[in-house]
C-alpha atoms as a PDB file:
ATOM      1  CA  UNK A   1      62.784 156.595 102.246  1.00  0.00           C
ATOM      2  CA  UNK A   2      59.241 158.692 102.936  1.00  0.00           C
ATOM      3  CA  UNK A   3      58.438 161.592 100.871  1.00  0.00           C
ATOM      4  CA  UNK A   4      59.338 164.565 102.259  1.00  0.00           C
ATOM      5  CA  UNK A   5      57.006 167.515 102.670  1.00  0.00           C
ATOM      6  CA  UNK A   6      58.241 171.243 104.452  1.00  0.00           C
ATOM      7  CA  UNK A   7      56.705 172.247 107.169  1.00  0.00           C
ATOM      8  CA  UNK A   8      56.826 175.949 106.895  1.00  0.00           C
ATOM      9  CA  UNK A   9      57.678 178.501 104.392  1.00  0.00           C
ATOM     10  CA  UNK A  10      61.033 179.449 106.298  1.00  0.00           C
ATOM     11  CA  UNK A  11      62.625 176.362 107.844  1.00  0.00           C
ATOM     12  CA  UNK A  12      65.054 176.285 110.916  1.00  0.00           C
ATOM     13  CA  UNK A  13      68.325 175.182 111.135  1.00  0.00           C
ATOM     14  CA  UNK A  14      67.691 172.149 112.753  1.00  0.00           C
ATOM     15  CA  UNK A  15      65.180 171.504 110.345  1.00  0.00           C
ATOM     16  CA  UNK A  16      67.506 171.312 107.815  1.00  0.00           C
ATOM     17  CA  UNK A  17      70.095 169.397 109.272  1.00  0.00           C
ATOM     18  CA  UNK A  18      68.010 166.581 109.952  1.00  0.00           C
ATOM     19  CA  UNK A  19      66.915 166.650 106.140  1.00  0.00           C
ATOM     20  CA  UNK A  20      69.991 167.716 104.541  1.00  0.00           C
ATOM     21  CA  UNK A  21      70.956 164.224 103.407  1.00  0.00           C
ATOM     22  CA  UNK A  22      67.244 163.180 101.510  1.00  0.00           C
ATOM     23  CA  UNK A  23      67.028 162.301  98.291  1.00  0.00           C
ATOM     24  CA  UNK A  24      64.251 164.997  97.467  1.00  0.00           C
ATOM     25  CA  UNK A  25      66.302 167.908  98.937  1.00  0.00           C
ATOM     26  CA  UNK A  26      67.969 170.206  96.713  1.00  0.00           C
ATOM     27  CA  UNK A  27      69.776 173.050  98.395  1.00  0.00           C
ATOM     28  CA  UNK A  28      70.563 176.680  96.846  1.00  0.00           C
ATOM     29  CA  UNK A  29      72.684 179.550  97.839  1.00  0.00           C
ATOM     30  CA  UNK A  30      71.352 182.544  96.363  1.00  0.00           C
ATOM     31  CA  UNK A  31      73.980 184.541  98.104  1.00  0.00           C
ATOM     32  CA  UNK A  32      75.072 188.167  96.089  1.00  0.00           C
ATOM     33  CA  UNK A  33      78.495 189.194  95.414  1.00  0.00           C
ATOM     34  CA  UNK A  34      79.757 192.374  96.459  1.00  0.00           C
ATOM     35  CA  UNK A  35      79.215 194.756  93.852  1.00  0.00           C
ATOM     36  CA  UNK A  36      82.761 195.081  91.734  1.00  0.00           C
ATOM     37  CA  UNK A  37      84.311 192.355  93.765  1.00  0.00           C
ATOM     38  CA  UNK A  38      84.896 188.659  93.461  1.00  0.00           C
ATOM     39  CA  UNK A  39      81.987 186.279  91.869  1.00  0.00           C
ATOM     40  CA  UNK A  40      80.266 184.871  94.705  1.00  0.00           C
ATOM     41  CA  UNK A  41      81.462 181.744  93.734  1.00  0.00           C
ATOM     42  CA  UNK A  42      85.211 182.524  93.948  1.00  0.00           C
ATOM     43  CA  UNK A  43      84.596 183.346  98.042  1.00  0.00           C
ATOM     44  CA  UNK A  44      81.896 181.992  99.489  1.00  0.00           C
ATOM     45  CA  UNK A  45      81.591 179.256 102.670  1.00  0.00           C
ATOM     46  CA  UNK A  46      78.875 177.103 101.964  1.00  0.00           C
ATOM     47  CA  UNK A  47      76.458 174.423 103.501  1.00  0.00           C
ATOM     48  CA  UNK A  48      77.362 171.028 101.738  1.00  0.00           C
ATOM     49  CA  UNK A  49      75.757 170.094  98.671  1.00  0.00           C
ATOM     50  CA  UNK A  50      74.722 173.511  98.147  1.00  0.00           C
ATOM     51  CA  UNK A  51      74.665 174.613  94.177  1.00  0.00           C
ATOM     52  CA  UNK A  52      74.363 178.498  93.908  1.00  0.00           C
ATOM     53  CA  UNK A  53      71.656 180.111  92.135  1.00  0.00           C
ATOM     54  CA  UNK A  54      72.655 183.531  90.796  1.00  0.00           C
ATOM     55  CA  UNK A  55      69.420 185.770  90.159  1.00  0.00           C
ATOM     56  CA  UNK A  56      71.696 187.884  87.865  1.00  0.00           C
ATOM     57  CA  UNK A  57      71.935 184.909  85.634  1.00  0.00           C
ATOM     58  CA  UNK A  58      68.392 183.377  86.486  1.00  0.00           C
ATOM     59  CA  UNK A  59      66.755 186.262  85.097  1.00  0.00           C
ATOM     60  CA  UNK A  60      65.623 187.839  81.684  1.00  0.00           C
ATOM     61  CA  UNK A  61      68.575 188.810  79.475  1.00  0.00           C
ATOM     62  CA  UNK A  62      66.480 191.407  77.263  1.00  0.00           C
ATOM     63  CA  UNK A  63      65.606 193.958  79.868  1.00  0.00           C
ATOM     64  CA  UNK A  64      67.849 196.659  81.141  1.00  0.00           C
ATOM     65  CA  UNK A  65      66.373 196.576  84.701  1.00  0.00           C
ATOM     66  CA  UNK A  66      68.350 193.874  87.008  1.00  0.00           C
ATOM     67  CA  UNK A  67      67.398 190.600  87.608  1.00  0.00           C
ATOM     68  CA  UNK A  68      64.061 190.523  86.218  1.00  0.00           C
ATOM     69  CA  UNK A  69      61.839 187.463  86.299  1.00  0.00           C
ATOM     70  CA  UNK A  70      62.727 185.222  82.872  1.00  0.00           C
ATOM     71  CA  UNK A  71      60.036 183.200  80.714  1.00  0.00           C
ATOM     72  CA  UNK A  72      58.884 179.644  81.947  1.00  0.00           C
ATOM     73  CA  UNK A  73      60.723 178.503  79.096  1.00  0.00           C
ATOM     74  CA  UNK A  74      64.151 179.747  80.150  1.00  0.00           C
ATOM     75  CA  UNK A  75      63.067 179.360  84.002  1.00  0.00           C
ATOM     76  CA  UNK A  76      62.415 175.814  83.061  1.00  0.00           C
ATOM     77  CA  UNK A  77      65.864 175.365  81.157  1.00  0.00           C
ATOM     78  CA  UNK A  78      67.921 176.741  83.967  1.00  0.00           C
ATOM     79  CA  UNK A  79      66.662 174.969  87.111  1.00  0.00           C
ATOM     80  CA  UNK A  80      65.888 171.729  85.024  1.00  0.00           C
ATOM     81  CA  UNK A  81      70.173 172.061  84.449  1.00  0.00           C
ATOM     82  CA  UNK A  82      70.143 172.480  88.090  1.00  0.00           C
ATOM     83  CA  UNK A  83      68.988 169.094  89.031  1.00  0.00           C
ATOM     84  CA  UNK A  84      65.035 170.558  89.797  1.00  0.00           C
ATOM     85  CA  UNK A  85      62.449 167.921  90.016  1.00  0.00           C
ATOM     86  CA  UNK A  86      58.598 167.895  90.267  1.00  0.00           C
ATOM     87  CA  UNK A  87      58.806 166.566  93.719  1.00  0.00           C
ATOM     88  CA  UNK A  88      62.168 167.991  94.514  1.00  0.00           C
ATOM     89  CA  UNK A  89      61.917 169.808  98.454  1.00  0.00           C
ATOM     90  CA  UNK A  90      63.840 173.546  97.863  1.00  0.00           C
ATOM     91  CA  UNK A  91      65.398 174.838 100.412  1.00  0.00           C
ATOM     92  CA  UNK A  92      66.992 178.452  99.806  1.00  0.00           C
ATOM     93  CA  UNK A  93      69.336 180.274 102.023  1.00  0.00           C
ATOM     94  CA  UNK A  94      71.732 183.105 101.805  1.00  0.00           C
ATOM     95  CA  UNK A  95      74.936 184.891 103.414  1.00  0.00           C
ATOM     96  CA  UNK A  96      73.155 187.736 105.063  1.00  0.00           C
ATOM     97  CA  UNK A  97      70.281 185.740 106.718  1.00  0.00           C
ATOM     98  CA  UNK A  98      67.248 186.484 104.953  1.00  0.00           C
ATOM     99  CA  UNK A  99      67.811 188.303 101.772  1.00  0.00           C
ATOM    100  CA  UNK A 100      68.063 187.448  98.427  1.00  0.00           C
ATOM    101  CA  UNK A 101      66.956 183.811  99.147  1.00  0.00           C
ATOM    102  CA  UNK A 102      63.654 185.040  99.335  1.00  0.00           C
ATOM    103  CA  UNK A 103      63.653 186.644  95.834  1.00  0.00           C
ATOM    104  CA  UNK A 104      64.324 182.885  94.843  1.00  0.00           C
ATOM    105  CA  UNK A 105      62.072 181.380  97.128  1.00  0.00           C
ATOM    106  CA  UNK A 106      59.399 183.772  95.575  1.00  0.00           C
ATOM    107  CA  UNK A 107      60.469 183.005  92.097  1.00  0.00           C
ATOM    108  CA  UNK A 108      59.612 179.369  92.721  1.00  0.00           C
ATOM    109  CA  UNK A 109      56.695 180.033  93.671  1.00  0.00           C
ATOM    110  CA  UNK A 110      55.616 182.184  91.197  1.00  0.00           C
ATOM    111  CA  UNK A 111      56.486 179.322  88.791  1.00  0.00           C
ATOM    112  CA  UNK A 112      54.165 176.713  89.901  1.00  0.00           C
ATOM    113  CA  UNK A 113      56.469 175.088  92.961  1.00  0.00           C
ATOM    114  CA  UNK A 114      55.307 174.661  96.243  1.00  0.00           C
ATOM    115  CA  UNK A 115      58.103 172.548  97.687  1.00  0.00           C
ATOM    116  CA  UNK A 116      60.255 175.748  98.537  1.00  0.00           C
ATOM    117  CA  UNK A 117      60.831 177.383 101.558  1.00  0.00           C
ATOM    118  CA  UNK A 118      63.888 179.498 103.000  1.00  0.00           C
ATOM    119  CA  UNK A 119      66.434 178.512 105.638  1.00  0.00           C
ATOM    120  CA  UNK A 120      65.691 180.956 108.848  1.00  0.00           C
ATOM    121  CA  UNK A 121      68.566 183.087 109.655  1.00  0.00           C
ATOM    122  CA  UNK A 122      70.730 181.512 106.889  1.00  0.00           C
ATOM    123  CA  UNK A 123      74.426 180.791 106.719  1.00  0.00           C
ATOM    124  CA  UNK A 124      74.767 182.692 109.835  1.00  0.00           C
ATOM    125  CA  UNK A 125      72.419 180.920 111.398  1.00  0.00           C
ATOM    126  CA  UNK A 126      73.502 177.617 110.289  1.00  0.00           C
ATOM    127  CA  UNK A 127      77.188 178.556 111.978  1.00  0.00           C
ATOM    128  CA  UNK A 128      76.004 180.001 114.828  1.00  0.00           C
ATOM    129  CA  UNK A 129      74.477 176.367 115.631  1.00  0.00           C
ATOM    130  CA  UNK A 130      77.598 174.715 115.308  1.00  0.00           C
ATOM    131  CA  UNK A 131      76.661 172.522 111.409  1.00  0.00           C
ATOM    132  CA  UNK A 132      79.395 172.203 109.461  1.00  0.00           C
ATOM    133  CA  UNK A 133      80.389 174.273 106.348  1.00  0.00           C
ATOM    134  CA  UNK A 134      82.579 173.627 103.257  1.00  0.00           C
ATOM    135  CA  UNK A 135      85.558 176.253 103.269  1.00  0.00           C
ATOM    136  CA  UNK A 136      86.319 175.075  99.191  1.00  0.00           C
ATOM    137  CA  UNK A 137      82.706 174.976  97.955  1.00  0.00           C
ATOM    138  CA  UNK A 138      83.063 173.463  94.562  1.00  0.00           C
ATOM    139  CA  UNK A 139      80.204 173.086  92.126  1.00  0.00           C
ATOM    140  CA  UNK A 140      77.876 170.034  92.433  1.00  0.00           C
ATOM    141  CA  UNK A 141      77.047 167.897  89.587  1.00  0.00           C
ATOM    142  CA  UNK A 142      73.449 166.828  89.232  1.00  0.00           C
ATOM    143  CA  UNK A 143      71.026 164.723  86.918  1.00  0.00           C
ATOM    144  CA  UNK A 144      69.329 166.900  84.342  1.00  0.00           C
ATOM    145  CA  UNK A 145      65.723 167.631  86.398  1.00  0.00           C
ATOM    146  CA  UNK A 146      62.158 167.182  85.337  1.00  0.00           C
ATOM    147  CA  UNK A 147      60.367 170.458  87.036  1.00  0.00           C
ATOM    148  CA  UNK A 148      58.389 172.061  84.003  1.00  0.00           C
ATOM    149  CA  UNK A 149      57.435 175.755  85.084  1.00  0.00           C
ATOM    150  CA  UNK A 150      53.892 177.216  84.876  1.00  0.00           C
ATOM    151  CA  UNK A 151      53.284 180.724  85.268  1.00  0.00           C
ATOM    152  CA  UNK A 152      50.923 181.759  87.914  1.00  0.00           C
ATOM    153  CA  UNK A 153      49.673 184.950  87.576  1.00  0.00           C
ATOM    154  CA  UNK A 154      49.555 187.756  90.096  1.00  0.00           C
ATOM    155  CA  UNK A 155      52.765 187.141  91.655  1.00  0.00           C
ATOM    156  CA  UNK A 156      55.003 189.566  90.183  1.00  0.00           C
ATOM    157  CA  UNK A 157      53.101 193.142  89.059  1.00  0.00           C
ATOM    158  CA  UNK A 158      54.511 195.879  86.497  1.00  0.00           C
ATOM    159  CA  UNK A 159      54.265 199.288  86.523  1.00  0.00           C
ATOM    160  CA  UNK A 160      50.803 200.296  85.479  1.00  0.00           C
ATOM    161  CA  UNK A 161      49.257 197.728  87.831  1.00  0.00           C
ATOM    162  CA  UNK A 162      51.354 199.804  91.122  1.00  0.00           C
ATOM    163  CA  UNK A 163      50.163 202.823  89.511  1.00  0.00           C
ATOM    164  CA  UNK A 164      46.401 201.504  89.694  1.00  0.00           C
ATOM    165  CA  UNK A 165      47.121 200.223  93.685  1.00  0.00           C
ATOM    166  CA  UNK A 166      48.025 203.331  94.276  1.00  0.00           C
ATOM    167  CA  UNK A 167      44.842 204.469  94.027  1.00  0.00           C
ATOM    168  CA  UNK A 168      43.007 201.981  95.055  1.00  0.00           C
ATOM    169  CA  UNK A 169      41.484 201.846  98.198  1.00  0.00           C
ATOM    170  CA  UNK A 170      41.406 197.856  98.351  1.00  0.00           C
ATOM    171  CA  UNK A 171      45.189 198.466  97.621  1.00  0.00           C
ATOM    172  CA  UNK A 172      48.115 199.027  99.561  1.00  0.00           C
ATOM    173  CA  UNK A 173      51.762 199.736  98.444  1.00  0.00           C
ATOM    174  CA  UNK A 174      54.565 198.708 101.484  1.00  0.00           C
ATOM    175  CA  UNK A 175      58.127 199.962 100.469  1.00  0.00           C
ATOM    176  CA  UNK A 176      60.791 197.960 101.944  1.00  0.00           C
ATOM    177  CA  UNK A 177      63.293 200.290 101.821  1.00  0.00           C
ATOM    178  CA  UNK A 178      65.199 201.786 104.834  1.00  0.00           C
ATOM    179  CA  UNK A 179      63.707 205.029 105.869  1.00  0.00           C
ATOM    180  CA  UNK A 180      65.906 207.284 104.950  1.00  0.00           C
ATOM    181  CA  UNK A 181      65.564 205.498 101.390  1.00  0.00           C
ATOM    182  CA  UNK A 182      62.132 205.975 101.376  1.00  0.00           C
ATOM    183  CA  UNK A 183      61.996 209.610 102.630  1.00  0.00           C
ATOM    184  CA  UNK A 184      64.306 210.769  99.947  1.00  0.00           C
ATOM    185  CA  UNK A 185      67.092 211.843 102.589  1.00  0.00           C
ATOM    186  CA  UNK A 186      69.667 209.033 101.221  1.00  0.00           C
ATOM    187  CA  UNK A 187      70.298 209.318  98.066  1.00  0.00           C
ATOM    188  CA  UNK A 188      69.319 206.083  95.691  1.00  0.00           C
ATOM    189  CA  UNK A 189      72.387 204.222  94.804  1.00  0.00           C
ATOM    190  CA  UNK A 190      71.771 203.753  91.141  1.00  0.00           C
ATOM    191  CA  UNK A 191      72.539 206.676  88.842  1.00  0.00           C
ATOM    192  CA  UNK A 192      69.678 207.928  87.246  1.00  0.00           C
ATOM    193  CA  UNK A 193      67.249 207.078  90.082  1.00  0.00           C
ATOM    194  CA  UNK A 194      65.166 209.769  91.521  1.00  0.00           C
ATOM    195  CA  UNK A 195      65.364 209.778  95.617  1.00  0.00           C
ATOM    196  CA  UNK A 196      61.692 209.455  97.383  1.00  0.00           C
ATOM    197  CA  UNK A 197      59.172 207.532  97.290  1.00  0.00           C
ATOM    198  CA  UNK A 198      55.109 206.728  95.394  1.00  0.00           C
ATOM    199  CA  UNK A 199      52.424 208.824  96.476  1.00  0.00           C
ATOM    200  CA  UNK A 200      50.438 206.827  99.090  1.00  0.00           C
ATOM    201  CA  UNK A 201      52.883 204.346  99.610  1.00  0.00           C
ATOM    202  CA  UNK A 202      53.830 202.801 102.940  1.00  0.00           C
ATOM    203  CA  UNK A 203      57.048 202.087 104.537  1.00  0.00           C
ATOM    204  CA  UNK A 204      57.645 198.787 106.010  1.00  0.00           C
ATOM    205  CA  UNK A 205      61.919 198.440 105.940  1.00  0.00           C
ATOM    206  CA  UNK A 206      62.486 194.676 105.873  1.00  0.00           C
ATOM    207  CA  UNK A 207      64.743 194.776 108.970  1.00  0.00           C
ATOM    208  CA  UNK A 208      61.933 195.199 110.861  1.00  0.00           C
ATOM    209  CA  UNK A 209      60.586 191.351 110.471  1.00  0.00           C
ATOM    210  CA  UNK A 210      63.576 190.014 112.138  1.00  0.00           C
ATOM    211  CA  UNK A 211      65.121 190.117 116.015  1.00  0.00           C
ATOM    212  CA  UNK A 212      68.073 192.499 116.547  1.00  0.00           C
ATOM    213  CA  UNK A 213      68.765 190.829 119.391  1.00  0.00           C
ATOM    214  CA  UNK A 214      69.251 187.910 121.930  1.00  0.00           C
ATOM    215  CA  UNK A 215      69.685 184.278 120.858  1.00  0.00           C
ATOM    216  CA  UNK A 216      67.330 184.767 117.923  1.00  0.00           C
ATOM    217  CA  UNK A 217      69.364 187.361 116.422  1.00  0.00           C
ATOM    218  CA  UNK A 218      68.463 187.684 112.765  1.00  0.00           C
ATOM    219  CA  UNK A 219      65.901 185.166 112.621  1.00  0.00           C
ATOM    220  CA  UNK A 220      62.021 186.052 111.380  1.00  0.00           C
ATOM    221  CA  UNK A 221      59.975 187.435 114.388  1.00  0.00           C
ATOM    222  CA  UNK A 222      57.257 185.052 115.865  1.00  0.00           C
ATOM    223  CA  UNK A 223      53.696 185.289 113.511  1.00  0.00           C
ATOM    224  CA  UNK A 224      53.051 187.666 116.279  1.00  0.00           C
ATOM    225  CA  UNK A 225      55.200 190.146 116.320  1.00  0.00           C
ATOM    226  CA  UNK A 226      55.121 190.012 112.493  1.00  0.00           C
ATOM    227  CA  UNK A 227      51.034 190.043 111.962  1.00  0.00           C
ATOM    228  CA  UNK A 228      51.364 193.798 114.839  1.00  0.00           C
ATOM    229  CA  UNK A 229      53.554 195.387 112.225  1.00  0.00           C
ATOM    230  CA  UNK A 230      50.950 194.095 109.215  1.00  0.00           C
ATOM    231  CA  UNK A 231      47.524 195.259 110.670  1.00  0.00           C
ATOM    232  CA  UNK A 232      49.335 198.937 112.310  1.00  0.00           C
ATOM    233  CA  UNK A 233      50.075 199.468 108.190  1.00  0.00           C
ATOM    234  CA  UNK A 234      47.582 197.381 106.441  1.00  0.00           C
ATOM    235  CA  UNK A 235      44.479 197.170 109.322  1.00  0.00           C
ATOM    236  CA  UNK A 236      41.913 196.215 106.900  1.00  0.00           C
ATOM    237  CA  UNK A 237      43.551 193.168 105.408  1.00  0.00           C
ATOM    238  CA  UNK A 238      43.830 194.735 102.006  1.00  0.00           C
ATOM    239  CA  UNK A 239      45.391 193.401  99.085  1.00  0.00           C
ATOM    240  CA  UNK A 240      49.628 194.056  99.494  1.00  0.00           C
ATOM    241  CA  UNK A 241      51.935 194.970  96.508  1.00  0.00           C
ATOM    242  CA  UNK A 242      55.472 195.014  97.697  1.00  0.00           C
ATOM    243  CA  UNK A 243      58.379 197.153  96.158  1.00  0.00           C
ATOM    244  CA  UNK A 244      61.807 197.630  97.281  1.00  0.00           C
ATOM    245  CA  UNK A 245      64.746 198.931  95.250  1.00  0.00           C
ATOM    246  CA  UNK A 246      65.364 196.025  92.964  1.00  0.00           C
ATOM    247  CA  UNK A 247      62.418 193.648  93.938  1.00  0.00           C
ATOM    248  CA  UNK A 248      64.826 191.223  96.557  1.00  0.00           C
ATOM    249  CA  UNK A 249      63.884 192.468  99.724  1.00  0.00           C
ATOM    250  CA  UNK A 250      60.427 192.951  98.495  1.00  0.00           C
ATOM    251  CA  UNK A 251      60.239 189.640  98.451  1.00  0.00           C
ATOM    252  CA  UNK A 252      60.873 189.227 102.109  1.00  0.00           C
ATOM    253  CA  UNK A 253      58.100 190.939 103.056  1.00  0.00           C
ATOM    254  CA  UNK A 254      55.869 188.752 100.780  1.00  0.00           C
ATOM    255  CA  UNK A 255      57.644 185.745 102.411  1.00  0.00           C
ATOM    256  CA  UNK A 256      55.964 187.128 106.225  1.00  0.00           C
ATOM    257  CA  UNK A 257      53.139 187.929 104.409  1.00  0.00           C
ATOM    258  CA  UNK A 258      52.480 184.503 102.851  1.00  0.00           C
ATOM    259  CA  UNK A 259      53.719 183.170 106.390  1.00  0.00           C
ATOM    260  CA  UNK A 260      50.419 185.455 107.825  1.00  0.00           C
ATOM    261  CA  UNK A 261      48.266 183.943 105.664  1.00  0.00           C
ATOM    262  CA  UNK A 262      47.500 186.857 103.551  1.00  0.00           C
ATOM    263  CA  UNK A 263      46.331 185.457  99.851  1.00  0.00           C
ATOM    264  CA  UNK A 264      46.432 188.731  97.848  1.00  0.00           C
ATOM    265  CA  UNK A 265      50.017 190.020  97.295  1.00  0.00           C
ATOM    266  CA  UNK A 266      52.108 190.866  94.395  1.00  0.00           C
ATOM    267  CA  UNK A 267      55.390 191.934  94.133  1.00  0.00           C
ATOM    268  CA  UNK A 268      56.541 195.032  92.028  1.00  0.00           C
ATOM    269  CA  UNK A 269      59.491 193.571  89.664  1.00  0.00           C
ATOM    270  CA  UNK A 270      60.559 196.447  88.719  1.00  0.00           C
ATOM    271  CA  UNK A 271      60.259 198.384  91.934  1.00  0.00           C
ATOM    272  CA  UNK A 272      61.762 201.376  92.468  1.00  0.00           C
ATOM    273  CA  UNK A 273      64.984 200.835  89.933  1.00  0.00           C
ATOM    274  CA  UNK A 274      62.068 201.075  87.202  1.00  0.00           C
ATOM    275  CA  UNK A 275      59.824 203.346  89.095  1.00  0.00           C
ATOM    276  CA  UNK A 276      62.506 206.288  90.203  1.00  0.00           C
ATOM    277  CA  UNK A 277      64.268 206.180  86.791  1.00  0.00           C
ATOM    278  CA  UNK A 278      60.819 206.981  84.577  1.00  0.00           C
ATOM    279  CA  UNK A 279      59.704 210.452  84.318  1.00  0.00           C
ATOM    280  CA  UNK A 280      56.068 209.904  84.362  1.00  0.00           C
ATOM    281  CA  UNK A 281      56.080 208.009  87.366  1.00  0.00           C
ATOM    282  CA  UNK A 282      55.610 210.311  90.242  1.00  0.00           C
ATOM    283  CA  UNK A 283      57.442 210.498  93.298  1.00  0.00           C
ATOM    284  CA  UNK A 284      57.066 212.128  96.752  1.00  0.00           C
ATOM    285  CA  UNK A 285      59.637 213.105  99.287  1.00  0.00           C
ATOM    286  CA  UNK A 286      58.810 213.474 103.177  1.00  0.00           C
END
């Protein structure tokens, strides 16, 4: 069989179901639980052959913050367990669409793997077109994998290099937080998090990226509609850090980013669960 190469950084359902089957393809559901409810892997409905990737586990055990990005070494160890090649083709969905699979999709990346890209719309996507599911996922078995991870630097940001952006004119800072998140109106969810938002940063909610409505309900916009909502915030093409509440739906909006071609972004792993809860950072309300 030919080697397989993805053609986009989100793929479509059909996509995958004509590729689910190759040897190269290694398929992860980075679905959450519901917070205080069952493990995720005691109720979901998966896509066959699926193995879930849990970023609460995938992350590093030594800082308080959640699901912070681990060393190569233990990055390695993990996926390596999962079956992860050096030409393995990743394909990442999720049960809400598009939403923590692109925290692992960017996670990849920022380890050195190109191969990755997200399933478009999801598991709700995938039933909507009729593909079959598996009602008693159980967990797949695979060869211990090869993929060594590499660092790449630039990809994930901490504090003091959001608190440079955000004065930097070359710079901008897009929340993806809902507005009422952003504008300190809704209280944040985590105790000990201040409500608000950084001085001088932007609000982009990921929602926004993908249709509300019609047959492409929940699936990414077209480059289009996508690249409008870019240049109205960012006109001059300026370097993009992205920070959400937990850095996961950052990540989406570097996924439309790198899908817009834009080279210089960085997401904020700590984002605003780190940012909110120290004192010296400072935070606006509107």
């Amino acid at each position: 069989m030919s080697s397989l190469n993805l053609p986009s950084h989100a793929v479509s359902t059909h996509w995958l179901s004509g590729h689910i089957n190759h040897p190269q393809i290694i398929l992860f559901d980075a679905s959450l639980g519901v917070p205080g409810g069952k493990p995720i892997t005691e109720m979901a409905v998966q896509i066959g052959n699926a193995q879930f990737f849990d970023i609460n586990k995938v992350c590093d055990p030594d800082n308080s913050l959640p699901h912070m990005m681990p060393s190569t070494e233990q990055f390695t160890e993990q996926v390596q367990q999962m079956g992860v090649n050096q030409d393995s083709v990743i394909v990442v969905y999720d049960d809400k669409g598009i939403f923590s699979s692109a925290r692992v999709w960017w996670m990849f990346k920022s380890m050195g793997f190109e191969q990755v890209a997200v399933l478009d719309g999801g598991l709700p996507a995938w039933i909507k077109a009729g593909y079959d599911v598996d009602r008693t996922p159980t967990a797949v078995q695979r060869t211990r994998g090869d993929f060594t991870a590499a660092h790449t630097e630039g990809f994930f940001c901490d504090v003091e290099r959001v608190m440079t952006g955000l004065s930097d004119p070359r710079i901008n800072v897009l929340d993806a937080r809902s507005a009422k998140r952003f504008s300190g109106e809704e209280k944040d969810p985590r105790p000990g998090v201040r409500s608000g938002h950084m001085p001088g940063a932007i609000n982009l909610h990921y929602a926004e990226l993908f249709e509300a409505d019609g047959v492409n309900a929940g699936l990414l916009k077209s480059k289009e509609q996508m690249a409008l909502l870019f240049n109205r915030l960012s006109p001059h093409h300026r370097a993009l850090i992205f920070s959400c509440g937990s850095g996961v739906t950052a990540c989406i909006l570097a996924l439309a980013a790198t899908i817009l071609n834009h080279n210089e972004i960085s997401v904020y792993d700590g984002s605003w669960s780190e940012w909110g809860s120290v004192p010296e950072c400072p935070v606006v309300y509107t």
